[in-house]
C-alpha atoms as a PDB file:
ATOM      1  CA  UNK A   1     -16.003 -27.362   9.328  1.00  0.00           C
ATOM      2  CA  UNK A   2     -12.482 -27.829  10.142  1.00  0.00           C
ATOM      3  CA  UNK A   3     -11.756 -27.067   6.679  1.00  0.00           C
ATOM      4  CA  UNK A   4     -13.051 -23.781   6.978  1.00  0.00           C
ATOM      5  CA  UNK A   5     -11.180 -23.066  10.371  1.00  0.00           C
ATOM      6  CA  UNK A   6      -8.272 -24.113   8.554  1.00  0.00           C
ATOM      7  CA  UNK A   7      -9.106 -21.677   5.651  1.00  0.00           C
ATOM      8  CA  UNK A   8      -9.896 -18.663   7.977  1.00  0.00           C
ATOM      9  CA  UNK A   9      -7.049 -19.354  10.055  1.00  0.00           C
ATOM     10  CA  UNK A  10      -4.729 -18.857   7.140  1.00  0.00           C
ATOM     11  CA  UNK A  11      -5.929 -15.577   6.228  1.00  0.00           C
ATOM     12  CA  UNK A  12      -5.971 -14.212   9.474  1.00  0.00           C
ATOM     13  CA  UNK A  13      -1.969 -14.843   9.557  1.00  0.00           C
ATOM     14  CA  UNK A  14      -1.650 -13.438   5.779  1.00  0.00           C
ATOM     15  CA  UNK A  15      -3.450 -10.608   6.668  1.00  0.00           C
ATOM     16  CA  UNK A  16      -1.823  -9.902   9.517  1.00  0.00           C
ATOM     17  CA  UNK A  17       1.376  -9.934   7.944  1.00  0.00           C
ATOM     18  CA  UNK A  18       0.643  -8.510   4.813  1.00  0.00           C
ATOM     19  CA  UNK A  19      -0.914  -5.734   7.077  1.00  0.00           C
ATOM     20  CA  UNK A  20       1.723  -5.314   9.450  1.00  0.00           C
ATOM     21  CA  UNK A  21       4.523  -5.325   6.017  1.00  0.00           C
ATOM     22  CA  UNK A  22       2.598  -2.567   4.253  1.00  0.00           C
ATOM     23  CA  UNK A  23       2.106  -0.527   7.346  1.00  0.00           C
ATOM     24  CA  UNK A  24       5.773  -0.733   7.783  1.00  0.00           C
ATOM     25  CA  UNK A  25       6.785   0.142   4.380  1.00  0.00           C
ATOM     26  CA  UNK A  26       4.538   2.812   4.493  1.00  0.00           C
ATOM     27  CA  UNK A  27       6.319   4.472   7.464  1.00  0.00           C
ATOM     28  CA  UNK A  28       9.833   4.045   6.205  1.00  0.00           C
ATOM     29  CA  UNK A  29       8.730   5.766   2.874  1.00  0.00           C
ATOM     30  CA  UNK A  30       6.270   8.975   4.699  1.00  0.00           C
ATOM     31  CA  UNK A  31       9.248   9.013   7.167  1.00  0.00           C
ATOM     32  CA  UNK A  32      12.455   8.575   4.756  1.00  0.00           C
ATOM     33  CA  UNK A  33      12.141   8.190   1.043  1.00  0.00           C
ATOM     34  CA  UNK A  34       8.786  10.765   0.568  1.00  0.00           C
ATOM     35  CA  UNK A  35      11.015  13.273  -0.825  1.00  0.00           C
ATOM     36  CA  UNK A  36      13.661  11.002  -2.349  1.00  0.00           C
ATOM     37  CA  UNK A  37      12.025   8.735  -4.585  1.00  0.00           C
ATOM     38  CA  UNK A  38       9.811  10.181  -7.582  1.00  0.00           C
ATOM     39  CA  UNK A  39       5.999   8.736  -8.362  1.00  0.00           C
ATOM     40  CA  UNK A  40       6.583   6.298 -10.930  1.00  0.00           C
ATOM     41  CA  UNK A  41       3.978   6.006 -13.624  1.00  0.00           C
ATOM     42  CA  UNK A  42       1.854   3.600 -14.971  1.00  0.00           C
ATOM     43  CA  UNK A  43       3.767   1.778 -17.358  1.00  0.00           C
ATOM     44  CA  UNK A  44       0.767   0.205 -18.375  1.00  0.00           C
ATOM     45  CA  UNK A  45      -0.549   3.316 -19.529  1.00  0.00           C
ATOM     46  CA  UNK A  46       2.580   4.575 -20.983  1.00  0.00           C
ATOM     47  CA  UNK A  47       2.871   1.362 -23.325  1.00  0.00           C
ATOM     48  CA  UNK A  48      -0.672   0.783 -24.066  1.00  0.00           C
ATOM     49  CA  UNK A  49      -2.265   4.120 -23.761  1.00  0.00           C
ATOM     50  CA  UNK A  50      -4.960   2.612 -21.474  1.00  0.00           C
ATOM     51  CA  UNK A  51      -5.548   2.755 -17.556  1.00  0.00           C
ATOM     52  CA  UNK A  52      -4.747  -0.491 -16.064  1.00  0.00           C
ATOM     53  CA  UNK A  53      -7.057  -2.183 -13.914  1.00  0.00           C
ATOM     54  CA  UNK A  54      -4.950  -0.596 -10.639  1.00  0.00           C
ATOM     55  CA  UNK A  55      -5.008   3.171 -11.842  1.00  0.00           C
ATOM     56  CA  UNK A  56      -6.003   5.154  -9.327  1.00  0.00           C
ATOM     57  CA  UNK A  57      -5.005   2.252  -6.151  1.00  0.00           C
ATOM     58  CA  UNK A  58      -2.911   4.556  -4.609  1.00  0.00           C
ATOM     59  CA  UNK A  59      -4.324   7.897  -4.717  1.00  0.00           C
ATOM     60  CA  UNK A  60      -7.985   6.196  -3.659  1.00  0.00           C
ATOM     61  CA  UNK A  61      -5.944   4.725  -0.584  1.00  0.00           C
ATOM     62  CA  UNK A  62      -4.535   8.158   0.430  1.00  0.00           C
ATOM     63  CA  UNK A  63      -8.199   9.853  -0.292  1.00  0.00           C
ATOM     64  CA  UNK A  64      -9.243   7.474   2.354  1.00  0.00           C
ATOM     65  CA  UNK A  65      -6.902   7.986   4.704  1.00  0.00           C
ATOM     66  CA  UNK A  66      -7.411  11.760   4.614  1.00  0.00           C
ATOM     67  CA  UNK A  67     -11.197  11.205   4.961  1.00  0.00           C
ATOM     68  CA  UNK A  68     -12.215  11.370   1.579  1.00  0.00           C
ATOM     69  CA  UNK A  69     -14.602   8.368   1.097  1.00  0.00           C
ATOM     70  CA  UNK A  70     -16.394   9.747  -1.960  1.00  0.00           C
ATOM     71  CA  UNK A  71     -13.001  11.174  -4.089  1.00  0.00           C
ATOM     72  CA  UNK A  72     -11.728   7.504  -2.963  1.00  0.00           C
ATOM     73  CA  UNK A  73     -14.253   5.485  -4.497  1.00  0.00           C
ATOM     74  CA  UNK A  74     -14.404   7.960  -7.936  1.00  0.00           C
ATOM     75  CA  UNK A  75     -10.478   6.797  -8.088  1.00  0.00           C
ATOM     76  CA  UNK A  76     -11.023   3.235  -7.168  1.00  0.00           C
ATOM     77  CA  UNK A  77     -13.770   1.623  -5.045  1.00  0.00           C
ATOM     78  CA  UNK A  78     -11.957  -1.525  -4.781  1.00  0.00           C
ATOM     79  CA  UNK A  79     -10.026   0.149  -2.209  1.00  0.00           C
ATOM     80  CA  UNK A  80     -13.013   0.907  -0.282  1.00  0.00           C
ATOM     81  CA  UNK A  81     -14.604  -2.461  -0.809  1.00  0.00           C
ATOM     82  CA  UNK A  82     -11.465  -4.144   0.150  1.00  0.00           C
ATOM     83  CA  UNK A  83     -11.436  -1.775   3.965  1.00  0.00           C
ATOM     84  CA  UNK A  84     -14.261  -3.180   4.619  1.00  0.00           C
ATOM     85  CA  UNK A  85     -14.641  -6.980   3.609  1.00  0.00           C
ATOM     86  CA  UNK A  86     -10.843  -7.638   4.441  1.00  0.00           C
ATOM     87  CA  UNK A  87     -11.180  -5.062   7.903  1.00  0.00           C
ATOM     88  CA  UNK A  88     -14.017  -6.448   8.941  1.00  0.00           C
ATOM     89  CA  UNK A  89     -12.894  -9.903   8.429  1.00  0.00           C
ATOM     90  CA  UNK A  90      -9.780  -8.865  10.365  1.00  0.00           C
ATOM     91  CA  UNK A  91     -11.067  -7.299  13.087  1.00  0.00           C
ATOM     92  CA  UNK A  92     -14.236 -10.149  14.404  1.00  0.00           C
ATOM     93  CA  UNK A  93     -11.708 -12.363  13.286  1.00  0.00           C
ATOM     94  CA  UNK A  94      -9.009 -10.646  15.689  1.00  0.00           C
ATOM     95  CA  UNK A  95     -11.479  -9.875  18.756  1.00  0.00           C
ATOM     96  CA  UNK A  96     -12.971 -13.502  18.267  1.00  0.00           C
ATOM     97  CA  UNK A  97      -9.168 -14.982  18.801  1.00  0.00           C
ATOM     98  CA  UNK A  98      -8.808 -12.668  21.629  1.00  0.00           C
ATOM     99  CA  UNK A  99     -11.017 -14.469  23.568  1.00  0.00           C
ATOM    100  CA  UNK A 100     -14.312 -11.930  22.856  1.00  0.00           C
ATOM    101  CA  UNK A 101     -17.040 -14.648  22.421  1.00  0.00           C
ATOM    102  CA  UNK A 102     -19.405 -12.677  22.045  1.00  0.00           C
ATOM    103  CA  UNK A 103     -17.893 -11.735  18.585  1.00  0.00           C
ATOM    104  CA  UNK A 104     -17.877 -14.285  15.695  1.00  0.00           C
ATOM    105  CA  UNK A 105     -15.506 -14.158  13.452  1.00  0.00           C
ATOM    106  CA  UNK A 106     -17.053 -13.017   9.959  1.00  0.00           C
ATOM    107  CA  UNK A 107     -16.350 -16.704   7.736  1.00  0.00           C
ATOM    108  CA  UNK A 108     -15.294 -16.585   4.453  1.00  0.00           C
ATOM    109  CA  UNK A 109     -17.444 -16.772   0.983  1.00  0.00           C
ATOM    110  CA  UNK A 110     -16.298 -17.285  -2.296  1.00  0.00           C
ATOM    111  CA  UNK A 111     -18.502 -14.078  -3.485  1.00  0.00           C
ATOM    112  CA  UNK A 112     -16.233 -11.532  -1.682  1.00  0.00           C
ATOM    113  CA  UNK A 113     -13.698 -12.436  -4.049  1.00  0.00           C
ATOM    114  CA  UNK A 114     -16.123 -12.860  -6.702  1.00  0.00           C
ATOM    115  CA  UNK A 115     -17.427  -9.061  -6.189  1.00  0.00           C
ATOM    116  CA  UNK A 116     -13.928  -7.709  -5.709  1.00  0.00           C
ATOM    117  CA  UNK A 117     -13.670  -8.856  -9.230  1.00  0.00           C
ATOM    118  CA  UNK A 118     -16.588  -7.213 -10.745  1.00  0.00           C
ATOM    119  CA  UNK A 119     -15.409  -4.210  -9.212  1.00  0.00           C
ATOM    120  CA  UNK A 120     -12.329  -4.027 -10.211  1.00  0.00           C
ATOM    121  CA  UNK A 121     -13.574  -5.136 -14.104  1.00  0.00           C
ATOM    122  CA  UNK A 122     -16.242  -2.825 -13.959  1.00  0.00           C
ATOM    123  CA  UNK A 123     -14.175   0.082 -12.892  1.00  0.00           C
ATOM    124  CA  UNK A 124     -11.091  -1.070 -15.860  1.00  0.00           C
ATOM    125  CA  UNK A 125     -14.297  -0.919 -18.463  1.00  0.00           C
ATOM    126  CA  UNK A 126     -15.657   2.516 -16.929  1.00  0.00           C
ATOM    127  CA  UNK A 127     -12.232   4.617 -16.928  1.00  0.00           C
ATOM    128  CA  UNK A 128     -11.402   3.140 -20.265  1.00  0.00           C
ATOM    129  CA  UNK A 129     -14.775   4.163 -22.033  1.00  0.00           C
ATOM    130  CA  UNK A 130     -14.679   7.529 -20.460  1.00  0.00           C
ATOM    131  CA  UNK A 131     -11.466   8.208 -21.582  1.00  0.00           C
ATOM    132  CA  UNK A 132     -11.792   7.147 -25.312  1.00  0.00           C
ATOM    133  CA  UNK A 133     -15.369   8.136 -25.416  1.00  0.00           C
ATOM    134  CA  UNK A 134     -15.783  11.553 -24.123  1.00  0.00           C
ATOM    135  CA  UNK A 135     -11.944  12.269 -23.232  1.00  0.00           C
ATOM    136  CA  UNK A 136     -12.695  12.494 -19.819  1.00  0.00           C
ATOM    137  CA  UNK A 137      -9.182  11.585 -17.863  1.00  0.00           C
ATOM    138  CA  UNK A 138      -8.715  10.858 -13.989  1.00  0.00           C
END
């Protein structure tokens, strides 16, 4: 049991910083470098004429944040999948260590990172086959 504390403990503190670093670096580029630095492409595509298994990341993330859940998950649903295992481990986790009882903190299980994987290989195999199958590109 005190394994698992240990365990859940830990990636309360990554997530919080990871979270708190990529909110920050998204401000100082939407607020500084948005109109300075160019999009740089995939080089995966560019060298091996195939969508990597993080085409798509970024746009899905800004689909979401403009409210597009559906145009988000056509781009990539790990995006989605990842708001809501990793948010909602973040926030019982954060309202449980706030002193909110009540609230359990959601425990970790091997299979969220188990089905984060099949997404993310299903989604590789699915772009890739429509693209060299019927020439459909995203």
């Amino acid at each position: 049991m005190k394994k698992q504390r240990d365990l859940e403990t830990e990636l309360f503190r990554t997530g919080l910083i990871l979270g708190m670093t990529g909110i920050g670096i998204w401000i100082v580029y939407r607020c500084w470098l948005n109109d300075i630095l160019p999009r740089i492409p995939c080089m995966f595509d560019r060298v091996a004429g195939i969508y990597c298994p993080g085409c798509g990341g970024t746009r899905a993330a800004e689909a979401l944040l403009q409210g597009h859940i559906l145009l988000s998950v056509w781009y990539h649903p790990l995006i989605l999948y990842m708001v809501i295992i990793g948010g909602g481990f973040m926030l019982t986790q954060g309202l449980h260590r706030a002193g909110i009882r009540a609230i359990k903190g959601w425990k970790f299980h091997n299979w969220y990172l188990y089905a984060g994987i099949v997404i993310l290989v299903s989604n590789f195999l699915l772009k890739n086959i429509l693209r060299f199958v019927w020439g459909i590109t995203l």
